[in-house]
Protein backbone atom coordinates (compact mmCIF):
# COMPACT_ATOMS: atom_id res chain seq x y z
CA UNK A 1 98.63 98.36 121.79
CA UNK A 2 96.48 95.41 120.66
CA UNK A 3 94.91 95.54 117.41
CA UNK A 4 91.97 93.25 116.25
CA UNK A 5 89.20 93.48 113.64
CA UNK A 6 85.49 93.14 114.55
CA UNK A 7 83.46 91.84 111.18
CA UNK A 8 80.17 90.94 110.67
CA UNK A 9 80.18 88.14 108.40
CA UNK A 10 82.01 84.93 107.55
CA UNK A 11 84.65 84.94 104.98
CA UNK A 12 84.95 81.91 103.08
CA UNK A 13 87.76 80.27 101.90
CA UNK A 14 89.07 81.53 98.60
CA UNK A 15 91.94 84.67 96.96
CA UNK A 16 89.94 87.20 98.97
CA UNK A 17 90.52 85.60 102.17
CA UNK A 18 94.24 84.30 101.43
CA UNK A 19 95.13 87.97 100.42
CA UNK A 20 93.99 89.29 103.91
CA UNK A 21 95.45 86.28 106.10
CA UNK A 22 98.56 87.42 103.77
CA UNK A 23 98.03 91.14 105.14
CA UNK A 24 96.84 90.09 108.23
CA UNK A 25 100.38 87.91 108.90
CA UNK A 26 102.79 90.65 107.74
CA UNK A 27 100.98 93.09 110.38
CA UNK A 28 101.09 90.45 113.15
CA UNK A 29 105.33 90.15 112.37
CA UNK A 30 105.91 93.96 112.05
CA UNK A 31 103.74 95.43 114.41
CA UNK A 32 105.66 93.99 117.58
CA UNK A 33 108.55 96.29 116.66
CA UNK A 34 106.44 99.83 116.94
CA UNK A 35 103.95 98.82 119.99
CA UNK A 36 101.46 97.24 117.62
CA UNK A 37 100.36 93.41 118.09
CA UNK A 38 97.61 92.03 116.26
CA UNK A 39 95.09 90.01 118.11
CA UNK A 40 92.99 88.84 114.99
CA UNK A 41 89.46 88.67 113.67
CA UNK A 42 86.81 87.89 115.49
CA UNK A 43 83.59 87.15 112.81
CA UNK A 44 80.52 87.12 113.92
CA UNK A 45 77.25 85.87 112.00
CA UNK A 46 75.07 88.53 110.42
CA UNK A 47 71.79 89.18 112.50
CA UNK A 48 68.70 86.98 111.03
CA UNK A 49 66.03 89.36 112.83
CA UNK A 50 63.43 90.86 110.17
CA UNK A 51 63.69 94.13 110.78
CA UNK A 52 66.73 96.31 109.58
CA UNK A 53 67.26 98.48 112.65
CA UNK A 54 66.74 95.15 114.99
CA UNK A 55 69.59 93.67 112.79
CA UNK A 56 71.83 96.72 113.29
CA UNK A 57 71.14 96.58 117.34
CA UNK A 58 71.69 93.11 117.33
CA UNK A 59 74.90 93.54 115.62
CA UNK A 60 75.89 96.72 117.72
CA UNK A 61 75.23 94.43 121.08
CA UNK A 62 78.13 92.05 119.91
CA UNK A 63 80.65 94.89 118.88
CA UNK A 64 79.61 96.15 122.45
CA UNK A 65 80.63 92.86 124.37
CA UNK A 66 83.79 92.33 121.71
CA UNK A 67 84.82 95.98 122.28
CA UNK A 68 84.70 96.39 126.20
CA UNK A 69 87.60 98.90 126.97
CA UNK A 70 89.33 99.26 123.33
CA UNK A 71 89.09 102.63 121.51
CA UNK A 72 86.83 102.13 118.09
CA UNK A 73 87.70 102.76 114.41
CA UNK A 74 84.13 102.28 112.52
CA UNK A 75 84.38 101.31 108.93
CA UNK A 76 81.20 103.10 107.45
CA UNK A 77 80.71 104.87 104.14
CA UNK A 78 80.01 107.83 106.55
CA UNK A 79 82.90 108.33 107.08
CA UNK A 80 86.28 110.32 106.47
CA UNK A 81 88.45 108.65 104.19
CA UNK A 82 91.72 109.59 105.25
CA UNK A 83 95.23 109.19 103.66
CA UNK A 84 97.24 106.19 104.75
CA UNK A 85 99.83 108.82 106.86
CA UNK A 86 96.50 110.27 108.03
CA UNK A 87 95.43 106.61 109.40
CA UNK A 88 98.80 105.51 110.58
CA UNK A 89 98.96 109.08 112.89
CA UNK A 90 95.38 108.23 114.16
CA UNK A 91 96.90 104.62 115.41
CA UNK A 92 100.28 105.95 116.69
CA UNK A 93 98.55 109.11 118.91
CA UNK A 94 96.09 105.97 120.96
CA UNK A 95 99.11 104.22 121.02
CA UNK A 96 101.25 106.76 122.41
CA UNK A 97 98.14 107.72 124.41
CA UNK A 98 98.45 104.74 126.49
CA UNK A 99 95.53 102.52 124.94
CA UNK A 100 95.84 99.35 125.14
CA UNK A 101 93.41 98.19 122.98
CA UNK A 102 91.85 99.47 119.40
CA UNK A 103 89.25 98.04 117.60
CA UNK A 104 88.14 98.18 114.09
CA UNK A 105 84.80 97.11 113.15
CA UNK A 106 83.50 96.07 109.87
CA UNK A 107 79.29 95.97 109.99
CA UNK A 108 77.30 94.06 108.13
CA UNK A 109 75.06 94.43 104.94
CA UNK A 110 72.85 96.90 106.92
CA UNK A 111 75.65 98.72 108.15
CA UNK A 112 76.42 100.17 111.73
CA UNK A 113 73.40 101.60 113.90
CA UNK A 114 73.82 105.47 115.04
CA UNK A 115 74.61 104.82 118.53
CA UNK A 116 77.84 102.71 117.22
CA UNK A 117 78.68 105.69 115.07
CA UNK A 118 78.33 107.85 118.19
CA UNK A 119 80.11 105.55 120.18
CA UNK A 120 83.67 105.20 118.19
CA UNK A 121 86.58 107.39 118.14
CA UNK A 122 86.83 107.84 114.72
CA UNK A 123 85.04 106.78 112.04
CA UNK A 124 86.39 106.13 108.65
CA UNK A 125 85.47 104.85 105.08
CA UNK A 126 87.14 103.74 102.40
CA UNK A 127 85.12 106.17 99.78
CA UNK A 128 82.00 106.68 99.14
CA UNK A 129 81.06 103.69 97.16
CA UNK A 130 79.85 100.51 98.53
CA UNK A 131 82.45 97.54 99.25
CA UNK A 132 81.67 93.29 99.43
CA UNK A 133 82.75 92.54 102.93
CA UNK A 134 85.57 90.63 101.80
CA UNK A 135 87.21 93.24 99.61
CA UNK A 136 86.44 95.63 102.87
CA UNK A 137 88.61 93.13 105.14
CA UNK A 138 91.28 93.08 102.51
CA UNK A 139 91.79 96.40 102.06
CA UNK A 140 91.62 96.93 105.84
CA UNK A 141 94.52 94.42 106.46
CA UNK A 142 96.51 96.35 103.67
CA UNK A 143 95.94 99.45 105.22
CA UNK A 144 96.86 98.32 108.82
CA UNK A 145 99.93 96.42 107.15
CA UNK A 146 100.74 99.66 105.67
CA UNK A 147 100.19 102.25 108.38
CA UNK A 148 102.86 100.06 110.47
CA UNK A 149 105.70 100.46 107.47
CA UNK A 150 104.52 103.92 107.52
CA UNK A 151 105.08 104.24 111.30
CA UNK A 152 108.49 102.12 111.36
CA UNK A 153 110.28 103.84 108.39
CA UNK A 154 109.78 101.29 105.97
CA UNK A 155 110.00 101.65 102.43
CA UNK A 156 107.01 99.57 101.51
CA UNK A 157 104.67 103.01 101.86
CA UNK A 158 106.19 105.37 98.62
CA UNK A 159 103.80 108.28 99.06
């Protein structure tokens, strides 16, 4: 099953964005192993319209044409926050499903619109506090990294 990340927003160079890529890379080289390949990150520039929910459709329209077939994983602070086996179990059961496709979609400053939240097939949050983008991505591509060693047997998850 592919795996790629849908975020709102550009990440600029700097630590936060070398500590994901360094995430990002050890989940594109383990995941083969377990059914999991990594297909990247696909940014896309935060909405300029005035209006809040305009920005939020806007945004939902290009996780619509990015998504097409692929089951969704919403990152909102709505969500459950579930324990790294938790997440890992969640990934392996579409995979073993037969999906071919999963995305995971980071929104923007304004967050996801309802009919996104609706839409996915699970979403999830890292606690109930509010996240920078970047730190969001990081700990997303630490997470994914992670639910693959949890999946493969790897010692790198000590629970």
């Amino acid at each position: 099953m592919r795996l790629s990340v849908h975020a709102v927003g550009r990440m600029k160079a700097g630590p936060e964005r070398e500590l994901a890529d360094r995430y990002f890379g050890r989940l594109a080289k383990a995941g083969p192993a377990i059914g999991l390949d990594f297909a990247g990150v696909a940014e896309i520039a935060e909405s300029r319209a005035r209006d809040v929910n305009e920005r939020r459709r806007e945004e939902a329209a290009a996780l619509a044409a990015h998504r097409t077939d692929a089951a969704l994983f919403l990152l909102d602070e709505r969500g459950k926050n579930p324990s790294s086996e938790d997440f890992a179990a969640r990934i392996a059961a579409l995979r073993d499903e037969g999906r071919k496709h999963l995305v995971l979609a980071i929104g923007g400053p304004d967050g996801h619109d309802a009919a996104s939240r609706q839409a996915a097939d699970y979403v999830l949050s890292f606690g109930a506090q509010t996240w920078p983008h970047q730190l969001v991505r990081v700990m997303l591509a630490e997470q994914l990294y992670r639910a693959v060693t949890i999946l493969s047997g790897h010692p790198y998850h000590r629970a």
